[in-house]
Protein backbone atom coordinates (compact mmCIF):
# COMPACT_ATOMS: atom_id res chain seq x y z
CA UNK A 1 78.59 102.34 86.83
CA UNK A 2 75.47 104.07 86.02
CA UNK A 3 73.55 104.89 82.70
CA UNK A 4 76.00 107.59 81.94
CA UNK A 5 78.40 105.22 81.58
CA UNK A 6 76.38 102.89 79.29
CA UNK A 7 77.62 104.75 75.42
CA UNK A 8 81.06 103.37 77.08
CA UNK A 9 80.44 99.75 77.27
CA UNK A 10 81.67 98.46 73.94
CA UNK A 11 85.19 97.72 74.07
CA UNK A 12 88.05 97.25 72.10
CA UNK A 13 89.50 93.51 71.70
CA UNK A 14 88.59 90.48 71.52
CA UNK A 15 86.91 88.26 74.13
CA UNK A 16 89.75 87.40 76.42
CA UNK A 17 90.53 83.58 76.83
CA UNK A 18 89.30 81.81 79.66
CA UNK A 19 91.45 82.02 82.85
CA UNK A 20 92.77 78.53 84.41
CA UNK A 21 89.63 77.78 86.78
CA UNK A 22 89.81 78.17 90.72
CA UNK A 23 89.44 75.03 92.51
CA UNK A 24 87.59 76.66 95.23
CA UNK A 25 84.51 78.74 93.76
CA UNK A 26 84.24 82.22 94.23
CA UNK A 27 81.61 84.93 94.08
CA UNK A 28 81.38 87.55 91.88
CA UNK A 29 80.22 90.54 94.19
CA UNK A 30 78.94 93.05 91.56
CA UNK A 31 78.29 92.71 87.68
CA UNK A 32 76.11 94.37 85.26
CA UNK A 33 75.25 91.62 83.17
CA UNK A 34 72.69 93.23 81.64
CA UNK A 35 75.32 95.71 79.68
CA UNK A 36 78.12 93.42 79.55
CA UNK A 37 75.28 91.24 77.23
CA UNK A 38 73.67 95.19 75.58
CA UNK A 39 76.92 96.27 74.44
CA UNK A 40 76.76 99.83 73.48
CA UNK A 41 73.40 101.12 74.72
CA UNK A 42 72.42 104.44 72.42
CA UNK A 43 68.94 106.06 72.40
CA UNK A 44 67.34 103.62 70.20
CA UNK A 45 69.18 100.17 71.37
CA UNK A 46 66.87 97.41 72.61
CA UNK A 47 68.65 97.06 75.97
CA UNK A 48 70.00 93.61 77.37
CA UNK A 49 68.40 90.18 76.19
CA UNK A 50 65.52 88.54 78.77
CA UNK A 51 67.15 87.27 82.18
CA UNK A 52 65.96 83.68 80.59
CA UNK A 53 67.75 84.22 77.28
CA UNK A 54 70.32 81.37 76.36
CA UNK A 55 72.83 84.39 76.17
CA UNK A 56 72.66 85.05 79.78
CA UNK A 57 72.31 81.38 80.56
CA UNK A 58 76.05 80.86 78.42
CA UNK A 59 77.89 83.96 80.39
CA UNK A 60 76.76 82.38 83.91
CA UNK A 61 77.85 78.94 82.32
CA UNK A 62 81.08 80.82 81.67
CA UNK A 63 81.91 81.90 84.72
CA UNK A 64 80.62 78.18 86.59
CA UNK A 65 83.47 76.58 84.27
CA UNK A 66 86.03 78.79 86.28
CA UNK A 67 85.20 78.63 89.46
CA UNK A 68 82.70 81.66 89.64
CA UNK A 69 80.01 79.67 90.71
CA UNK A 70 77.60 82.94 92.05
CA UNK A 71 77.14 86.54 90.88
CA UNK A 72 75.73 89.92 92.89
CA UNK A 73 73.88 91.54 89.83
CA UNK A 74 73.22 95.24 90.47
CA UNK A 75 70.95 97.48 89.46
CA UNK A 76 71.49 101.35 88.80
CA UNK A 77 68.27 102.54 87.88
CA UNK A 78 64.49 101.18 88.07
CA UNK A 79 64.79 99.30 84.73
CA UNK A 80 68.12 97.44 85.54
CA UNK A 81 67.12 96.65 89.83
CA UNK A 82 64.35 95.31 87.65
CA UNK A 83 65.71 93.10 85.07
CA UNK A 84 68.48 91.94 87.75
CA UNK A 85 65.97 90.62 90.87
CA UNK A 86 64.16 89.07 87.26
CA UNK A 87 67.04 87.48 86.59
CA UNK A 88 67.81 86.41 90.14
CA UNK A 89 64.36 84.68 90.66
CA UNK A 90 65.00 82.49 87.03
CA UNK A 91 68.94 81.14 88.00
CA UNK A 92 70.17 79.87 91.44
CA UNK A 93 73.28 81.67 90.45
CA UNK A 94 72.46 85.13 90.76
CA UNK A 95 71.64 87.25 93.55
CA UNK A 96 70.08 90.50 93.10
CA UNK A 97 71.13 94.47 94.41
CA UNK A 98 68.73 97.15 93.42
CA UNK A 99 69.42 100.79 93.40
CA UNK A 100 69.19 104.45 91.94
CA UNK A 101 72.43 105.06 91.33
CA UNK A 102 74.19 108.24 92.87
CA UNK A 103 74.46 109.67 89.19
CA UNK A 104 70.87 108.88 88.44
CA UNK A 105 69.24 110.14 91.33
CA UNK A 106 69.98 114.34 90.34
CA UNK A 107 68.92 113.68 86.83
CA UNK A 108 65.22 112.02 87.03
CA UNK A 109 61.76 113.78 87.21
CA UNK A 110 60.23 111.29 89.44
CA UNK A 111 62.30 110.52 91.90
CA UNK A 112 60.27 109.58 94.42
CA UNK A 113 58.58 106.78 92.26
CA UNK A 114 61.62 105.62 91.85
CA UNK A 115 62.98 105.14 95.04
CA UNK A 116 59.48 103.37 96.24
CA UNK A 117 59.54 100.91 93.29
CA UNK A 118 63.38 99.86 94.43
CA UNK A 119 62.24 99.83 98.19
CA UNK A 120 59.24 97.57 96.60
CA UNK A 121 61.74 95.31 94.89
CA UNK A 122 63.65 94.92 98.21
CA UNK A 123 61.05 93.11 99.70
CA UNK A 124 61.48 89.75 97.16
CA UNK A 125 63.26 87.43 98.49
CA UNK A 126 66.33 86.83 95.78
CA UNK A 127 67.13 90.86 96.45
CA UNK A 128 70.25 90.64 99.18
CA UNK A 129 71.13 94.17 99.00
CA UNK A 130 70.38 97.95 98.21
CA UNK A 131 73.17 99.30 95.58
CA UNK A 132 75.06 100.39 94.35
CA UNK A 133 74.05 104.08 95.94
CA UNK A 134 76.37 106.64 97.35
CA UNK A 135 78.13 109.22 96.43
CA UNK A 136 79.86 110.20 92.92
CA UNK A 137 81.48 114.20 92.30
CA UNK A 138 83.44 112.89 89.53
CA UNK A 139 80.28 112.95 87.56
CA UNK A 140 77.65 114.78 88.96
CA UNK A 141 77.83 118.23 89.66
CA UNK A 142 77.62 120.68 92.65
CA UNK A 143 74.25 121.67 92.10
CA UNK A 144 73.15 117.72 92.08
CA UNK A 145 74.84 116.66 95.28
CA UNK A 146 72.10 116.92 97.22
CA UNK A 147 69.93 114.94 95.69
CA UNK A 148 72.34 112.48 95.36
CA UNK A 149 72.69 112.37 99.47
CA UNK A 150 69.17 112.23 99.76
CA UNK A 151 68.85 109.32 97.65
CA UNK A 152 71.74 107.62 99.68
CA UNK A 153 70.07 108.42 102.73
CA UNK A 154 66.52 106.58 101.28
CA UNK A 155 68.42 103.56 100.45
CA UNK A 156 70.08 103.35 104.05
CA UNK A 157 67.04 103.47 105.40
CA UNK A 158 65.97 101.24 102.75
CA UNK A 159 68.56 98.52 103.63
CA UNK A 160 67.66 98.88 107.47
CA UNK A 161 64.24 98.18 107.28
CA UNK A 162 64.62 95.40 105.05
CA UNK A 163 67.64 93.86 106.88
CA UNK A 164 69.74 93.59 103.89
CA UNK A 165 73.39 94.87 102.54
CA UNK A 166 74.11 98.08 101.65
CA UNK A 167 76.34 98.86 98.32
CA UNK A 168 78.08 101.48 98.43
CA UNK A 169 79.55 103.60 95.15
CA UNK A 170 82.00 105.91 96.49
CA UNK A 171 83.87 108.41 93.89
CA UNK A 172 85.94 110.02 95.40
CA UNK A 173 84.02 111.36 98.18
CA UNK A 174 85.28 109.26 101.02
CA UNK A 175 84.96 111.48 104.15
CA UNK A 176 81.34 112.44 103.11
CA UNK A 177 80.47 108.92 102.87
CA UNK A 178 81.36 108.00 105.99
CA UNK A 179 79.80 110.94 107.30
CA UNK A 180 76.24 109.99 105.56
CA UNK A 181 76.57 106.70 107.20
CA UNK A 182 77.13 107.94 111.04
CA UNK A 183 74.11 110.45 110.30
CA UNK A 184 71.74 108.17 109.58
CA UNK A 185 73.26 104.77 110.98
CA UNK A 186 74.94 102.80 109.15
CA UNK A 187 73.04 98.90 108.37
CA UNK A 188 74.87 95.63 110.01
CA UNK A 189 75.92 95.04 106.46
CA UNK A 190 77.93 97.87 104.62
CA UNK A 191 80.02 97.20 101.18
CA UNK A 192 82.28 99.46 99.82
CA UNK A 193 82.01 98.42 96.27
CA UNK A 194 85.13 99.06 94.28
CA UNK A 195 87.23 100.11 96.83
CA UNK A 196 88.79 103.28 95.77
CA UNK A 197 90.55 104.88 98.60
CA UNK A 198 94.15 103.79 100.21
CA UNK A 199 95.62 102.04 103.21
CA UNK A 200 93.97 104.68 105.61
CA UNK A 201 90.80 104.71 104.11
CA UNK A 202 90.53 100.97 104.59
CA UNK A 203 91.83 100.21 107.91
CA UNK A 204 89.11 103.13 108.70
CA UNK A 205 86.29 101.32 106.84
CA UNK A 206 87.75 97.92 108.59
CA UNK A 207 87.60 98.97 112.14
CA UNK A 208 83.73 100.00 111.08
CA UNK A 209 83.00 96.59 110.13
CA UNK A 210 82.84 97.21 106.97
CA UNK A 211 82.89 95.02 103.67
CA UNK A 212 85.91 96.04 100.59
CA UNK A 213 85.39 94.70 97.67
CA UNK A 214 88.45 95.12 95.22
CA UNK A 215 88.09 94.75 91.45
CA UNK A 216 90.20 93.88 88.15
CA UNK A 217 91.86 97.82 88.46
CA UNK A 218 93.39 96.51 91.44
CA UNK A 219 96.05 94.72 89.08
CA UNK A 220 97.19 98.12 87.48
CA UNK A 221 100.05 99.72 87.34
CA UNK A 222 98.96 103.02 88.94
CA UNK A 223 97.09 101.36 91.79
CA UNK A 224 99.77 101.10 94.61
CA UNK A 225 96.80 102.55 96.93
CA UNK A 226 94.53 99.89 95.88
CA UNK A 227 97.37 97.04 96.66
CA UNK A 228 98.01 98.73 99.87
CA UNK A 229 94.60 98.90 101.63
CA UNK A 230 94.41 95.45 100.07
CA UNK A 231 96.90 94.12 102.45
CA UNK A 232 95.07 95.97 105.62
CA UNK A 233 91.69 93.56 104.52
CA UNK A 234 91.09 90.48 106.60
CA UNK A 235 89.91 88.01 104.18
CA UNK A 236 87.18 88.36 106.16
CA UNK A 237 85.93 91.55 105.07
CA UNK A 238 87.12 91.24 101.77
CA UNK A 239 85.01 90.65 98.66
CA UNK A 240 86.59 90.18 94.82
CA UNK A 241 83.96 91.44 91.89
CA UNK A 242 84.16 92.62 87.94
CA UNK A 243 82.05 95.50 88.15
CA UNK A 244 81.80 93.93 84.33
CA UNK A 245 81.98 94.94 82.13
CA UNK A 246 84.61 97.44 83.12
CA UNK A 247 87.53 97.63 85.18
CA UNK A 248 88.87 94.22 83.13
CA UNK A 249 92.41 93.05 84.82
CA UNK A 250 95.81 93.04 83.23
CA UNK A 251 96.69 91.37 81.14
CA UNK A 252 93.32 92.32 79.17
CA UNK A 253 92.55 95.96 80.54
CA UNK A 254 90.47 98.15 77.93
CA UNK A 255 88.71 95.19 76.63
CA UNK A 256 85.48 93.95 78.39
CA UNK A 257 85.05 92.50 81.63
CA UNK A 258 82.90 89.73 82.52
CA UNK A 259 82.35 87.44 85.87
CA UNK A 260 84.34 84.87 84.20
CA UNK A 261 87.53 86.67 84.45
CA UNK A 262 87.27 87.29 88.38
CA UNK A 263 90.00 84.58 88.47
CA UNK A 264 93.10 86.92 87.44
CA UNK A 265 91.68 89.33 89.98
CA UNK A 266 91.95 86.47 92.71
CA UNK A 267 95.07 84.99 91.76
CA UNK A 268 96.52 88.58 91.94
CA UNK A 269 95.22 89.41 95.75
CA UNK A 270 96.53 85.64 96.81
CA UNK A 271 100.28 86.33 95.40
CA UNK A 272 99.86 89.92 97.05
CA UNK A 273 98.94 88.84 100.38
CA UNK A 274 101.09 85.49 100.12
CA UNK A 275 98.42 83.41 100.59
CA UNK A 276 97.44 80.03 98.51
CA UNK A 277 94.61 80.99 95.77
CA UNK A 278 92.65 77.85 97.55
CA UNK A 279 92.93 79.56 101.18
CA UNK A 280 91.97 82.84 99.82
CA UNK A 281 89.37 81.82 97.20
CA UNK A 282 87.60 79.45 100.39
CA UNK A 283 87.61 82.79 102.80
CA UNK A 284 85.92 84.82 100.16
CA UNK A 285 83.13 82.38 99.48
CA UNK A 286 82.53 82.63 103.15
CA UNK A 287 82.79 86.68 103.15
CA UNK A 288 79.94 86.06 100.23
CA UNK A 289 77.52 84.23 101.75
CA UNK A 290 77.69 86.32 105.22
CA UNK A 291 77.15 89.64 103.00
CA UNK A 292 74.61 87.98 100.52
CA UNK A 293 73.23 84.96 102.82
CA UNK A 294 72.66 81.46 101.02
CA UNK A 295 72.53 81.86 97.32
């Protein structure tokens, strides 16, 4: 996600219902609370409500009641990284990732000041990770991939010196992403948010180390690749997330997504991989808290 995306966010549908709750709570990996509680965010919109609003305090209450007892919020620009590690220092709940995204990076005039305010922001405590950064050429050109690399090389660096996660956003540049990563060294602690590639991709990114985190698009139709490197992930490097408020899962795809609903997405990967939704659900709270530490 990144502010490009942002005119997007309003949805059509209503809320969907509450999910049956896990009995064994599970993180939410990545969320943008901030726009899942802006809506539509035009030129002249007043951006998301305080991180001590009651309006953020009823959406994490939402997603307690169903067994989504912790969130990742993550930051794609200076203002979000900012309002999210806010927002992580005022609830238990959340965790904070700050980040330029990889579509933000070609597009500002200071980038520089950016990148030392998120490396700033790294330093507090409540921040677990740098992201999501990487690499996106379904959005941004040719002429603003390098930029983009540079700014995923800052944040690797970024996430080294600070001994914390990386996040990775990774659009359909796979190969270059991995080759970014060997350049500079990859951190202990690598997620590949979103997982977008296939079985290959996956038992590459495994054999690295590496974190997957699969989201709600991993229940449609057209994602056989998803469902296959799904079945490649040890539980143990595998994370579940929103990426709210898109990617909602079937059965309420096009409407929007919150951390509430991770439930379908877990219920899903259990009946894929034959395991019970407790078993699974238990291993990804542990995957959580060694990515994230102690929330």
């Amino acid at each position: 996600m990144s502010r490009n995306n942002r005119k997007s966010a309003g949805r059509d549908g209503e809320r969907p219902p509450a999910p049956e709750p896990l009995t064994v709570p599970v993180p939410d990996s990545h969320t943008h609370l901030d726009i899942v509680l802006s809506g539509e965010w035009g030129e002249d919109s007043a951006g998301p409500p305080p991180p001590d609003s009651a309006a953020v305090t009823a959406e994490l209450d939402a997603a307690t009641a169903v067994g989504i007892d912790r969130v990742v919020q993550v930051g794609v620009d200076v203002g979000s990284s900012r309002w999210g590690a806010d927002l992580a220092a005022h609830d238990a709940r959340v965790v904070a990732a700050v980040a330029l995204h990889p579509n933000e990076a070609p597009i500002l005039d200071g980038l520089e000041t950016a990148l030392a305010e998120i490396d700033k922001m790294g330093s507090e405590p409540r921040v677990r990770a740098f992201g999501e950064t990487g690499l996106d050429s379904y959005r941004t050109g040719a002429d603003g991939l390098a930029a983009q690399e540079y700014s995923f090389r800052r944040h690797i660096e970024m996430a080294k010196a600070h001994g914390k996660a990386l996040v990775i956003h990774d659009r359909e540049m796979h190969q270059e992403v991995l080759r970014v990563l060997d350049g500079e060294g990859a951190p202990d602690t690598v997620v590949l948010h979103c997982f977008s590639g296939d079985e290959a991709f996956a038992r590459e990114c495994v054999a690295r180390g590496y974190f997957l985190s699969y989201a709600g698009n991993i229940t449609f139709k057209n994602a056989q690749n998803l469902r296959d490197a799904a079945l490649v992930t040890p539980v143990e490097q595998m994370l579940v997330e929103t990426d709210a408020p898109f990617l909602t899962p079937v059965p309420y795809r096009g409407r929007n997504n919150a951390p509430y609903l991770v439930p379908l997405t877990v219920r899903f990967i259990a009946e894929l991989k034959g395991l019970d939704t407790g078993e699974l659900s238990a291993g990804l709270s542990a995957t959580g808290a060694r990515v994230f530490g102690d929330w």
